[in-house]
PDB file of N, CA and C in Angstrom:
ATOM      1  N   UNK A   1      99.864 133.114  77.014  1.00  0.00           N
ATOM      2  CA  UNK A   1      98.704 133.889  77.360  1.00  0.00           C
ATOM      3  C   UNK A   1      98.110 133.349  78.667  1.00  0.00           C
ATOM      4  N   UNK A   2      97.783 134.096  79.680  1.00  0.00           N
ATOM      5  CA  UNK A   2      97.447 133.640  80.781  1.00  0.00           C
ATOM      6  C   UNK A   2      95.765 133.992  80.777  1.00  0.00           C
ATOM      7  N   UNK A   3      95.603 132.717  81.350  1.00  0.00           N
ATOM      8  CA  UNK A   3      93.889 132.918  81.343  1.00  0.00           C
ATOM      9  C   UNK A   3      93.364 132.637  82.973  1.00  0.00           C
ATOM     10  N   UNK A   4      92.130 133.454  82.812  1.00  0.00           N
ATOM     11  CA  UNK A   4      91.614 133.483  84.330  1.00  0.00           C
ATOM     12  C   UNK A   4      91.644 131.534  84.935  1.00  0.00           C
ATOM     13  N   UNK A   5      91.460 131.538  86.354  1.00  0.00           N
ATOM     14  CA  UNK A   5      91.071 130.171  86.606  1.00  0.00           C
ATOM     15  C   UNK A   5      89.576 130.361  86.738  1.00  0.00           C
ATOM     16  N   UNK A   6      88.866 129.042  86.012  1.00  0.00           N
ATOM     17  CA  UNK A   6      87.599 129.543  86.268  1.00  0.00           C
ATOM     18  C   UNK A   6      86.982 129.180  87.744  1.00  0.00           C
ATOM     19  N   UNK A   7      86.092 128.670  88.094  1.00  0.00           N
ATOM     20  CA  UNK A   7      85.685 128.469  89.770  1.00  0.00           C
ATOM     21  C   UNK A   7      86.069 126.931  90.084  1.00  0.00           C
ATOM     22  N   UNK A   8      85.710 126.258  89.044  1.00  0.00           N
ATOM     23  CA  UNK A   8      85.850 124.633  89.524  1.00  0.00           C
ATOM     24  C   UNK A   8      87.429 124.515  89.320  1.00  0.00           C
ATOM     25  N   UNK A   9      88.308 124.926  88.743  1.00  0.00           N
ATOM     26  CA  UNK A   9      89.787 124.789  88.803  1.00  0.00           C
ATOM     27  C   UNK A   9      89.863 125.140  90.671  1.00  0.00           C
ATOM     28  N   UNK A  10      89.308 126.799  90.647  1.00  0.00           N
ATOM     29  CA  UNK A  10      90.131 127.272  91.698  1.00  0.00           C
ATOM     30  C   UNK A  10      89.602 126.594  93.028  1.00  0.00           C
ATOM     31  N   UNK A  11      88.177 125.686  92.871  1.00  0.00           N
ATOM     32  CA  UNK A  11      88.103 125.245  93.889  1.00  0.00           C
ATOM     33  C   UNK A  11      88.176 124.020  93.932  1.00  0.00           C
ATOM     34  N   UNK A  12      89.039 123.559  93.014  1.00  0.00           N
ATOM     35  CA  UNK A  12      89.909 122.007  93.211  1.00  0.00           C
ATOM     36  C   UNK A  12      91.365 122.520  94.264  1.00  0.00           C
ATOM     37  N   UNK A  13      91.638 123.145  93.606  1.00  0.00           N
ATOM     38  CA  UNK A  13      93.175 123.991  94.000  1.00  0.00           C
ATOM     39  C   UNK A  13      92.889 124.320  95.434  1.00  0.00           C
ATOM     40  N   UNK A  14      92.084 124.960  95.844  1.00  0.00           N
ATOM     41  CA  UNK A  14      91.318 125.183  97.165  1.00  0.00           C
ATOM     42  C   UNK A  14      91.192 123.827  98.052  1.00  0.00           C
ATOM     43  N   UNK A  15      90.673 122.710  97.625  1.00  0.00           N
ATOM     44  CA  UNK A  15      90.317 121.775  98.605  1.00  0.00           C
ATOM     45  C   UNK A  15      91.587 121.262  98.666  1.00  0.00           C
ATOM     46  N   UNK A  16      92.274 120.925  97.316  1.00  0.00           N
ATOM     47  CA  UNK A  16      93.766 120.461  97.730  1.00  0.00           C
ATOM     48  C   UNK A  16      94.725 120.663  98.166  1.00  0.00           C
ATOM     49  N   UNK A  17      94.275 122.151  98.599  1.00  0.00           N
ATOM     50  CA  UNK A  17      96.012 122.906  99.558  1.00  0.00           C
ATOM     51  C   UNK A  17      94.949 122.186 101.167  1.00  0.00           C
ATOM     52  N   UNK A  18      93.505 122.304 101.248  1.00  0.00           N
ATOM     53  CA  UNK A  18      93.188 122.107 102.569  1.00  0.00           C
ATOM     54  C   UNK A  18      92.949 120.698 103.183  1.00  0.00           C
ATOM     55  N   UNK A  19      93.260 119.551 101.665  1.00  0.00           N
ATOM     56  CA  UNK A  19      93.511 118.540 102.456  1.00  0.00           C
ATOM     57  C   UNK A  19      95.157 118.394 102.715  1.00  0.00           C
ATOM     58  N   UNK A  20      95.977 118.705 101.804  1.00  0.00           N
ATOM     59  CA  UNK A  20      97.641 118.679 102.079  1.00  0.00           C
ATOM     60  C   UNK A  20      97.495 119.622 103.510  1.00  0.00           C
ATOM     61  N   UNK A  21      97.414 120.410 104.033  1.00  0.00           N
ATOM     62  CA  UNK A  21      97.104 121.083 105.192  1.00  0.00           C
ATOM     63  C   UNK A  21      96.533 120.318 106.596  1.00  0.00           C
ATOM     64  N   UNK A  22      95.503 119.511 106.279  1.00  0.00           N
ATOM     65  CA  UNK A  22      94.366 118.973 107.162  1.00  0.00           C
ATOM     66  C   UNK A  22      95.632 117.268 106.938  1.00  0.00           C
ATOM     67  N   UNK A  23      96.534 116.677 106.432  1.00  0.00           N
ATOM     68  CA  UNK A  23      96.992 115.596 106.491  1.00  0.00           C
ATOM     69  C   UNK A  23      98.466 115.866 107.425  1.00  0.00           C
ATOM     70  N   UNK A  24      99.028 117.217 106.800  1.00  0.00           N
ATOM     71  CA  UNK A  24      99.982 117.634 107.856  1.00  0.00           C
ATOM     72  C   UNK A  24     100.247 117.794 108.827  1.00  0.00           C
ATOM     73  N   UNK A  25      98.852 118.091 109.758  1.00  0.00           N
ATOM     74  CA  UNK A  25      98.711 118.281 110.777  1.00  0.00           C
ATOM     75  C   UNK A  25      98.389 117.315 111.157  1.00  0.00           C
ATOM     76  N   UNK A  26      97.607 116.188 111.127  1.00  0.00           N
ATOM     77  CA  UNK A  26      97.429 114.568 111.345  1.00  0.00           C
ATOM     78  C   UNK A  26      98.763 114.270 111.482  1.00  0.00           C
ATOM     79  N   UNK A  27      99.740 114.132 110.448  1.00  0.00           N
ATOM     80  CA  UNK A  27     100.818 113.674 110.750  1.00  0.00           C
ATOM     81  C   UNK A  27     101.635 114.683 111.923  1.00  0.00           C
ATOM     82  N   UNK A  28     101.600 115.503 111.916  1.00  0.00           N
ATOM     83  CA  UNK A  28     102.073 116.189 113.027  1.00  0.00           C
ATOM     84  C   UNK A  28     101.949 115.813 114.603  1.00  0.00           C
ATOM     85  N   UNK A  29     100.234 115.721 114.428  1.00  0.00           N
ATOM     86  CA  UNK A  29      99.881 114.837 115.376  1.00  0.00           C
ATOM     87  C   UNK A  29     100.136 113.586 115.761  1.00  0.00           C
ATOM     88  N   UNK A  30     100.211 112.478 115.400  1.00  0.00           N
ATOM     89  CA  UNK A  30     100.456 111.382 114.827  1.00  0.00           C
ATOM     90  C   UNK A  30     102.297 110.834 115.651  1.00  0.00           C
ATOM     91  N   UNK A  31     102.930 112.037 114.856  1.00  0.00           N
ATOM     92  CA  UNK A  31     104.279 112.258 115.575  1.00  0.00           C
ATOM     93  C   UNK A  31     104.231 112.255 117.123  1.00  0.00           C
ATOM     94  N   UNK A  32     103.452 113.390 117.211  1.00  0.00           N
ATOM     95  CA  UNK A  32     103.513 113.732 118.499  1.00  0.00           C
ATOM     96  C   UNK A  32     103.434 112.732 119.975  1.00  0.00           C
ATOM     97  N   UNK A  33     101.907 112.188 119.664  1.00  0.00           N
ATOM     98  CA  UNK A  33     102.039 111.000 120.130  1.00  0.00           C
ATOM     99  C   UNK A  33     102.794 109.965 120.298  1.00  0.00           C
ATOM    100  N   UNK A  34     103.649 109.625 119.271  1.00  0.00           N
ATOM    101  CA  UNK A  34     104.567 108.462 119.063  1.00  0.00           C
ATOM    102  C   UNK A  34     105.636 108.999 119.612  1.00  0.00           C
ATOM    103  N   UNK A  35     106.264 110.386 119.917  1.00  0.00           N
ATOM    104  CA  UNK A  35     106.959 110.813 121.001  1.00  0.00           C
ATOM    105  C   UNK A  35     106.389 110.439 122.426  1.00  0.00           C
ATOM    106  N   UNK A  36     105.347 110.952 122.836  1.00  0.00           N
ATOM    107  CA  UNK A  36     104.943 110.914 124.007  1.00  0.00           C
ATOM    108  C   UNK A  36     105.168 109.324 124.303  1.00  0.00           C
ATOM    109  N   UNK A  37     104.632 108.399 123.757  1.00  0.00           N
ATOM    110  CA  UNK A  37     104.266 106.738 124.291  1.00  0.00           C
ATOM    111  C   UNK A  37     105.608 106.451 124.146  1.00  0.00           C
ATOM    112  N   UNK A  38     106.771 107.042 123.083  1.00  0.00           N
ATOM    113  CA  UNK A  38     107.869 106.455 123.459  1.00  0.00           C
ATOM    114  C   UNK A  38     108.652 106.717 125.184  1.00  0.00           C
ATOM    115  N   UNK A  39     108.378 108.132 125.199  1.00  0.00           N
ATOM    116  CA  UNK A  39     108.717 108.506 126.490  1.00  0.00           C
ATOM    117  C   UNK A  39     108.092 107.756 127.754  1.00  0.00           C
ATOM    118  N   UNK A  40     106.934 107.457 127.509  1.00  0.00           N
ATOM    119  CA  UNK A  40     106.323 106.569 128.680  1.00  0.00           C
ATOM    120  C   UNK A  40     107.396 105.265 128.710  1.00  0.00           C
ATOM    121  N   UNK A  41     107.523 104.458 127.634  1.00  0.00           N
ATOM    122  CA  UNK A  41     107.878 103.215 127.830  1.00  0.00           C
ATOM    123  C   UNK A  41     109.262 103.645 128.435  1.00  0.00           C
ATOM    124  N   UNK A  42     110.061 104.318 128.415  1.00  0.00           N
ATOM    125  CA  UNK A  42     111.117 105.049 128.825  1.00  0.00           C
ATOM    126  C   UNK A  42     112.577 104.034 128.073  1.00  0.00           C
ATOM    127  N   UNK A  43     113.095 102.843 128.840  1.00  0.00           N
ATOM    128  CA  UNK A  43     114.270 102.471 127.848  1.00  0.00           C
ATOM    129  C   UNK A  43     113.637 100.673 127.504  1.00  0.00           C
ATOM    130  N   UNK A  44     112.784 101.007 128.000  1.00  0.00           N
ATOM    131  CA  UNK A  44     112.113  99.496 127.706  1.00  0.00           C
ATOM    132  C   UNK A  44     111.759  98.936 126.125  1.00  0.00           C
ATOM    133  N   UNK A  45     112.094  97.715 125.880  1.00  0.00           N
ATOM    134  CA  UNK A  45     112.313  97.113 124.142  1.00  0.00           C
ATOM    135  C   UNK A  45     111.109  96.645 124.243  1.00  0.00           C
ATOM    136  N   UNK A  46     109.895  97.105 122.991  1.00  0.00           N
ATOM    137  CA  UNK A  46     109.201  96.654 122.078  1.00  0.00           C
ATOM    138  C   UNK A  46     108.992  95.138 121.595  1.00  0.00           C
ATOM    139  N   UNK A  47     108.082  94.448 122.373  1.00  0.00           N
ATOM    140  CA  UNK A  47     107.930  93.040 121.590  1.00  0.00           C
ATOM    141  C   UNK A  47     107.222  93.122 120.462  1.00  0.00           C
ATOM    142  N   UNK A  48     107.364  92.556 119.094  1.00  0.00           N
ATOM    143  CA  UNK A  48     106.068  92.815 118.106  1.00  0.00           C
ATOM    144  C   UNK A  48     105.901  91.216 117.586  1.00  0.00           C
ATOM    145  N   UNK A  49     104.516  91.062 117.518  1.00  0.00           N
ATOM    146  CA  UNK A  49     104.266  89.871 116.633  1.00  0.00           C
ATOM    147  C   UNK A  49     104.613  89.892 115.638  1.00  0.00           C
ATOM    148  N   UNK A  50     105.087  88.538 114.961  1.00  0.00           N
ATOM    149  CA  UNK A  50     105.041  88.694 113.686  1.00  0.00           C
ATOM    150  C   UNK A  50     103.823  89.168 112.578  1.00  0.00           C
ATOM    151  N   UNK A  51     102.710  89.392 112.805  1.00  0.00           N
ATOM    152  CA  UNK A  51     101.857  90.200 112.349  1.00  0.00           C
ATOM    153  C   UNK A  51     102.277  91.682 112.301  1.00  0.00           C
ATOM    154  N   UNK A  52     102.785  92.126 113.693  1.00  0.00           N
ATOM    155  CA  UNK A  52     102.671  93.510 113.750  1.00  0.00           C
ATOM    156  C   UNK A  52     104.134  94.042 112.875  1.00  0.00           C
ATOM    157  N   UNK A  53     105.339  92.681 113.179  1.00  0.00           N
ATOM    158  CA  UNK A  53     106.154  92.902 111.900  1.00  0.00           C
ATOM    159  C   UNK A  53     105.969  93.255 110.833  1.00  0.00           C
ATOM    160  N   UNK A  54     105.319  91.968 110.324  1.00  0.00           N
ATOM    161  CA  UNK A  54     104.937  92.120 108.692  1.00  0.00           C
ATOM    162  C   UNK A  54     104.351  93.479 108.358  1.00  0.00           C
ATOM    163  N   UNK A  55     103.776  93.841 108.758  1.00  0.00           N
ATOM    164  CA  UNK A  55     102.258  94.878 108.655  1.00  0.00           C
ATOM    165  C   UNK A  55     103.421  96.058 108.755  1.00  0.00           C
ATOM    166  N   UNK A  56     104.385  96.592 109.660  1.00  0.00           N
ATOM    167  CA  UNK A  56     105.014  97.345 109.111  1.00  0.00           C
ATOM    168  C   UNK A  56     106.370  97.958 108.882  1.00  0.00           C
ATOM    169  N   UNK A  57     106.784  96.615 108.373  1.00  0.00           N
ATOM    170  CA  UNK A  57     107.838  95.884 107.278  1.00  0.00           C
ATOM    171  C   UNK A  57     107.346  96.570 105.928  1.00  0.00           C
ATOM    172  N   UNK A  58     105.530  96.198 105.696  1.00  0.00           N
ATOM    173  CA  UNK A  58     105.226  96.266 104.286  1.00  0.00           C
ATOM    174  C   UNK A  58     104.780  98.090 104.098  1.00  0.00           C
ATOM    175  N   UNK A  59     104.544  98.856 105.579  1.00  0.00           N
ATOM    176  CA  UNK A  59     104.230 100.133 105.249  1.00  0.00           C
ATOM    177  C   UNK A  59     105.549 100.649 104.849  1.00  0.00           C
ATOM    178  N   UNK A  60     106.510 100.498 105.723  1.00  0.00           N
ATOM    179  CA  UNK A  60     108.048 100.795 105.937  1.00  0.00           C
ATOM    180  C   UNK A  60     108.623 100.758 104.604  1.00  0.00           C
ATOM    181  N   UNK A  61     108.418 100.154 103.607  1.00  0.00           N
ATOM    182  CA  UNK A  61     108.982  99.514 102.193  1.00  0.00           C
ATOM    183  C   UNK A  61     108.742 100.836 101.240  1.00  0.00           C
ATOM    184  N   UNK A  62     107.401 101.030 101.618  1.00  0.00           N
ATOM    185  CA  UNK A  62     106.977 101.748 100.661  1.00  0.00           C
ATOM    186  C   UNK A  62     107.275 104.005 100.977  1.00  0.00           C
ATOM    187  N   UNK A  63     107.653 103.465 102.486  1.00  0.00           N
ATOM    188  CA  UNK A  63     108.838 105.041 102.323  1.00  0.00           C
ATOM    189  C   UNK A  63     110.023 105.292 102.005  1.00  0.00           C
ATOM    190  N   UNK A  64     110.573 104.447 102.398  1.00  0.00           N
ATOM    191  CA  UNK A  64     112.056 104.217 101.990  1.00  0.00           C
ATOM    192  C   UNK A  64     113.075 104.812 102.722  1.00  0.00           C
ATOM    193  N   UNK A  65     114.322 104.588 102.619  1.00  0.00           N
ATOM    194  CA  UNK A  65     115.310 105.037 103.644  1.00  0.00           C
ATOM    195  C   UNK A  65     114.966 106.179 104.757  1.00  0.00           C
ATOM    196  N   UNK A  66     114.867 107.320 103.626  1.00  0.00           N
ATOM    197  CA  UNK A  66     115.343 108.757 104.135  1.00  0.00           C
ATOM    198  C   UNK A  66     114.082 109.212 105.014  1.00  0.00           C
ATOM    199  N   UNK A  67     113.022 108.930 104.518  1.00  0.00           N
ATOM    200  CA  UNK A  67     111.620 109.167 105.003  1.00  0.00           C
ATOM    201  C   UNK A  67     111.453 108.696 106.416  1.00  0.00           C
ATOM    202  N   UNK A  68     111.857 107.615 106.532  1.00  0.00           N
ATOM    203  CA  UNK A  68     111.918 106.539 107.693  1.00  0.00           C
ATOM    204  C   UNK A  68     112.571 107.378 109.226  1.00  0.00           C
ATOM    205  N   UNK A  69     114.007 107.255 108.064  1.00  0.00           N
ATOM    206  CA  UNK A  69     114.306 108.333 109.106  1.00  0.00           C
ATOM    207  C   UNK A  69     114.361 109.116 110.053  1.00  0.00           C
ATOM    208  N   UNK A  70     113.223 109.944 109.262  1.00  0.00           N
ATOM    209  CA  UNK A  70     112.925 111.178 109.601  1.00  0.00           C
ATOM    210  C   UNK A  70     111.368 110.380 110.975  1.00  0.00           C
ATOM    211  N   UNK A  71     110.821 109.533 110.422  1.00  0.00           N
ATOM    212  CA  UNK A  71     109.224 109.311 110.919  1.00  0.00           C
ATOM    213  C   UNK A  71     109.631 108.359 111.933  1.00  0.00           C
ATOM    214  N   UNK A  72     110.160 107.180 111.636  1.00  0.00           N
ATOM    215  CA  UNK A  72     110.395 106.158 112.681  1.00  0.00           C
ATOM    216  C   UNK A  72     110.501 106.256 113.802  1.00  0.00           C
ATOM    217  N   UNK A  73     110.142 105.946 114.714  1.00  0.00           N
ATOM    218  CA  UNK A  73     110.767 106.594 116.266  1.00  0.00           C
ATOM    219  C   UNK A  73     110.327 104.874 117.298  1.00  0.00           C
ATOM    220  N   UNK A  74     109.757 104.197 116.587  1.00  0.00           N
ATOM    221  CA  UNK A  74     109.622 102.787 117.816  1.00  0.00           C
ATOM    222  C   UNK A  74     110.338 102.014 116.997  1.00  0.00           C
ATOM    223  N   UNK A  75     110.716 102.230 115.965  1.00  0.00           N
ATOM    224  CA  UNK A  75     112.077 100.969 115.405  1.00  0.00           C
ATOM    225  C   UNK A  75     112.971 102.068 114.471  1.00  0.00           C
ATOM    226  N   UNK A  76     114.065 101.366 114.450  1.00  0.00           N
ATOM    227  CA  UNK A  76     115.068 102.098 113.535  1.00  0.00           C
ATOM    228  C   UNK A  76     114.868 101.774 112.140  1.00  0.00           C
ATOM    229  N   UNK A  77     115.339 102.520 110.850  1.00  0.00           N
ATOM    230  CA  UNK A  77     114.588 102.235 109.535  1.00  0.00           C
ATOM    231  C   UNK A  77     115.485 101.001 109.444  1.00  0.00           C
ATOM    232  N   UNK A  78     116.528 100.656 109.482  1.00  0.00           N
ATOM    233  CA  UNK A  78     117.543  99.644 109.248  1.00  0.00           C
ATOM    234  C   UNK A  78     116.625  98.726 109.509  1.00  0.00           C
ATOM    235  N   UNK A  79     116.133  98.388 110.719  1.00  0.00           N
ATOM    236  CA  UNK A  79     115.223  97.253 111.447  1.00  0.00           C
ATOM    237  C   UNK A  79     113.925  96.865 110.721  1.00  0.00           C
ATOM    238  N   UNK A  80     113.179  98.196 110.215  1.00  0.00           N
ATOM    239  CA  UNK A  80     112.101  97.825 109.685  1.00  0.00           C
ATOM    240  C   UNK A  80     112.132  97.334 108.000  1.00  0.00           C
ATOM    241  N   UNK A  81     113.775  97.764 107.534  1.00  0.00           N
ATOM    242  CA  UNK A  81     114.023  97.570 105.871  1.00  0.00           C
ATOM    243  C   UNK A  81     114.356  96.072 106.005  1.00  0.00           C
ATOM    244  N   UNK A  82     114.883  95.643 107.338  1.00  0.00           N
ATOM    245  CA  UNK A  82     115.640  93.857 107.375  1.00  0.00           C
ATOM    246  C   UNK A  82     114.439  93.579 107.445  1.00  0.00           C
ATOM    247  N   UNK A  83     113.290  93.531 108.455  1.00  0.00           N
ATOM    248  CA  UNK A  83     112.192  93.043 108.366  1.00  0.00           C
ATOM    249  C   UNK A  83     111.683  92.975 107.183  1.00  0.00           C
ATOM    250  N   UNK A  84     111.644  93.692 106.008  1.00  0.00           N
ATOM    251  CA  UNK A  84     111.028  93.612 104.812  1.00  0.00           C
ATOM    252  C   UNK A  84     111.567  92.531 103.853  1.00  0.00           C
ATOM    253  N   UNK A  85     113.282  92.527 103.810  1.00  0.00           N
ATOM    254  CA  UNK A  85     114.150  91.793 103.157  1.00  0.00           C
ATOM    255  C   UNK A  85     113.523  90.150 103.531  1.00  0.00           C
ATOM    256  N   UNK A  86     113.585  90.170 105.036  1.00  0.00           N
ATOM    257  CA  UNK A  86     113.075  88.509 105.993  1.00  0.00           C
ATOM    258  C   UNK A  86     111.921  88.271 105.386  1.00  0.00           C
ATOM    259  N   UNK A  87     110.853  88.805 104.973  1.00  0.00           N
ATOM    260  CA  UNK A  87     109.525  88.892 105.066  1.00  0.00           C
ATOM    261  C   UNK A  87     110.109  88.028 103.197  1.00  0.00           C
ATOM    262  N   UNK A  88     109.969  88.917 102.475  1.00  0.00           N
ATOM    263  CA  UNK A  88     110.605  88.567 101.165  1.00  0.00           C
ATOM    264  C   UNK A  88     111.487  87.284 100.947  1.00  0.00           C
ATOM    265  N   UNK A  89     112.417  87.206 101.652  1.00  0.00           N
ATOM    266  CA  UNK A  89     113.226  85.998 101.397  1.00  0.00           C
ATOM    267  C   UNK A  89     111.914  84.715 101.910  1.00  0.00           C
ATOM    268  N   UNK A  90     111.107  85.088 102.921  1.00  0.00           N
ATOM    269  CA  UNK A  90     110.182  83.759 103.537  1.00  0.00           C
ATOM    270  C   UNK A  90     109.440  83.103 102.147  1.00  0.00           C
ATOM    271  N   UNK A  91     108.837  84.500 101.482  1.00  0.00           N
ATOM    272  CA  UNK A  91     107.812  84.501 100.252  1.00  0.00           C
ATOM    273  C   UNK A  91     108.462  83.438  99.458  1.00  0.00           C
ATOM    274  N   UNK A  92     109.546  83.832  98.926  1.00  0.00           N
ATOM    275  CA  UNK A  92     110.379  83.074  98.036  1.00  0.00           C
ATOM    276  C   UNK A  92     110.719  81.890  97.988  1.00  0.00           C
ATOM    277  N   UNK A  93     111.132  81.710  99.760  1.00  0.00           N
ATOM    278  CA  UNK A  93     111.167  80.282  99.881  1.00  0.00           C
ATOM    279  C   UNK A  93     110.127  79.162  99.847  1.00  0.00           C
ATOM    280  N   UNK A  94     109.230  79.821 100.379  1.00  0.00           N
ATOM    281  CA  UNK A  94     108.168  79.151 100.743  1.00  0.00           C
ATOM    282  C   UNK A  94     107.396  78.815  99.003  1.00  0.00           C
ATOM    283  N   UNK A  95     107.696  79.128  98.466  1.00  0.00           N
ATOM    284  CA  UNK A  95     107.567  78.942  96.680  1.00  0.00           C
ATOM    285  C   UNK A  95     108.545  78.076  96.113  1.00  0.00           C
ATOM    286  N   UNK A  96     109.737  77.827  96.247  1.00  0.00           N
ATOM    287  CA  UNK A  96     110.396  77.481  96.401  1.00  0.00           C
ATOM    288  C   UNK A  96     110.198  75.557  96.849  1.00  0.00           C
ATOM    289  N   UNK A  97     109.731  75.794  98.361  1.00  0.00           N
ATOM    290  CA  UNK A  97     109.378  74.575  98.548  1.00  0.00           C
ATOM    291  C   UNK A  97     108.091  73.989  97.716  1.00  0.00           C
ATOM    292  N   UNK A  98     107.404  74.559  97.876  1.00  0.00           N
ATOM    293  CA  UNK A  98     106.415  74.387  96.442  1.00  0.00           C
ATOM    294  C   UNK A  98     106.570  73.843  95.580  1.00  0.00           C
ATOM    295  N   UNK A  99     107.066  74.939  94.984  1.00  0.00           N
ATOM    296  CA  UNK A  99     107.675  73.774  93.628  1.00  0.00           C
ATOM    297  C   UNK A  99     108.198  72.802  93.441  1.00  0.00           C
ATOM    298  N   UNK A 100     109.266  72.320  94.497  1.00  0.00           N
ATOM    299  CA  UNK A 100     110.187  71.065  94.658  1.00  0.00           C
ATOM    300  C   UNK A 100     108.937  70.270  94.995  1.00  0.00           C
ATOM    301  N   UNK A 101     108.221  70.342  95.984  1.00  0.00           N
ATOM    302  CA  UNK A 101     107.430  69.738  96.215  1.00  0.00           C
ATOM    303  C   UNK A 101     106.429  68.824  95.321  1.00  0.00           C
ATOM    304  N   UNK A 102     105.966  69.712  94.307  1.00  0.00           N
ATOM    305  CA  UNK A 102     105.219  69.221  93.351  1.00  0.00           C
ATOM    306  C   UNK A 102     106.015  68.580  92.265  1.00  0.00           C
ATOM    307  N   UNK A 103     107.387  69.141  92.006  1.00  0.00           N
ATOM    308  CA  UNK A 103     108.266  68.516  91.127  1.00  0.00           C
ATOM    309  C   UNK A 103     108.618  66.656  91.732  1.00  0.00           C
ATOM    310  N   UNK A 104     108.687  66.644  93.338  1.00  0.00           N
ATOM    311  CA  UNK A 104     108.685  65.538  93.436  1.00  0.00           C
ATOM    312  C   UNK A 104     107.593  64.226  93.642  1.00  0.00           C
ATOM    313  N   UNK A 105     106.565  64.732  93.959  1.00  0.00           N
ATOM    314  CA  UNK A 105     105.413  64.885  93.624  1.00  0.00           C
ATOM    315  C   UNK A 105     105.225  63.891  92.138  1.00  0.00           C
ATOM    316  N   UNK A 106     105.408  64.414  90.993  1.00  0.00           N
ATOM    317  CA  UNK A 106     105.426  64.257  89.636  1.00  0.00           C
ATOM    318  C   UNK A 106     106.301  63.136  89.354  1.00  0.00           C
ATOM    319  N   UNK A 107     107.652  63.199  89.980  1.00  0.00           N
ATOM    320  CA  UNK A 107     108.579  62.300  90.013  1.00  0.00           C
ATOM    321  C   UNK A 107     108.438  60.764  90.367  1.00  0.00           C
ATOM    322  N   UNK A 108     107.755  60.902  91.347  1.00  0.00           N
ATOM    323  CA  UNK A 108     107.433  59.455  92.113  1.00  0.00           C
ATOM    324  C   UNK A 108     105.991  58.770  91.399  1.00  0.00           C
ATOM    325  N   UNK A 109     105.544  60.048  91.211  1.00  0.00           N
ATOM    326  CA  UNK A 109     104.224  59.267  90.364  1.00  0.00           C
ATOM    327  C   UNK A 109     104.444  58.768  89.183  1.00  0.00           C
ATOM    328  N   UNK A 110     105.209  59.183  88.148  1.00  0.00           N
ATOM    329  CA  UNK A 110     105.577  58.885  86.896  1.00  0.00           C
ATOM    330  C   UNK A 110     106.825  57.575  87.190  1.00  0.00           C
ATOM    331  N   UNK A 111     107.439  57.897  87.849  1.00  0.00           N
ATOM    332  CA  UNK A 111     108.465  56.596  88.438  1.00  0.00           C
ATOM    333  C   UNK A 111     108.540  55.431  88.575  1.00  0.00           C
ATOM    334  N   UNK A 112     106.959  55.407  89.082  1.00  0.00           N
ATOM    335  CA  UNK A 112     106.958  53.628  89.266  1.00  0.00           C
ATOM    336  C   UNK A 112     105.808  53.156  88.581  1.00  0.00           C
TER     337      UNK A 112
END
């Protein structure tokens, strides 16, 4: 049985086609630009801090291959997925030393 929408449905439904609409075009925009500034720099390579790595290493993660793809245009997705892997393996290690650390730590104190 189909029932009417009442007003507050239809004007949820309403704001949400006009923010999916109003974000598309941001990203559209968004694109656009990142064409243009690539064209300025013309064949010239991108230095990034490791800040500006990390930062989007960790946006990059969360689109994933195919998306990347399509959006990426100042690094290749390959580049920004290794950056994520590097970023990850650092985490690990750096825990890693940690722990040994405190394990030896424990060792020498109880030792003698």
């Amino acid at each position: 049985m189909l029932r009417a929408l009442d007003p507050f449905r239809f004007l949820l439904i309403a704001v949400a086609v006009w923010m999916n609409q109003h974000q598309l075009l941001v990203i559209d925009y968004l694109r656009e630009e990142s064409r243009i500034l690539r064209e300025q720099l013309g064949g010239r390579r991108l230095r990034f801090t490791e800040d500006q790595r990390r930062r989007l290493a960790a946006k990059a993660k969360g689109l994933g291959r195919t998306i990347l793809a399509e959006v990426a245009t100042i690094v290749t997705p390959e580049t920004l997925l290794s950056w994520h892997r590097k970023l990850i393996a650092q985490k690990y290690a750096i825990q890693r030393r940690q722990r040994l650390a405190g394990m030896l730590n424990y060792y020498y104190r109880n030792a003698a």
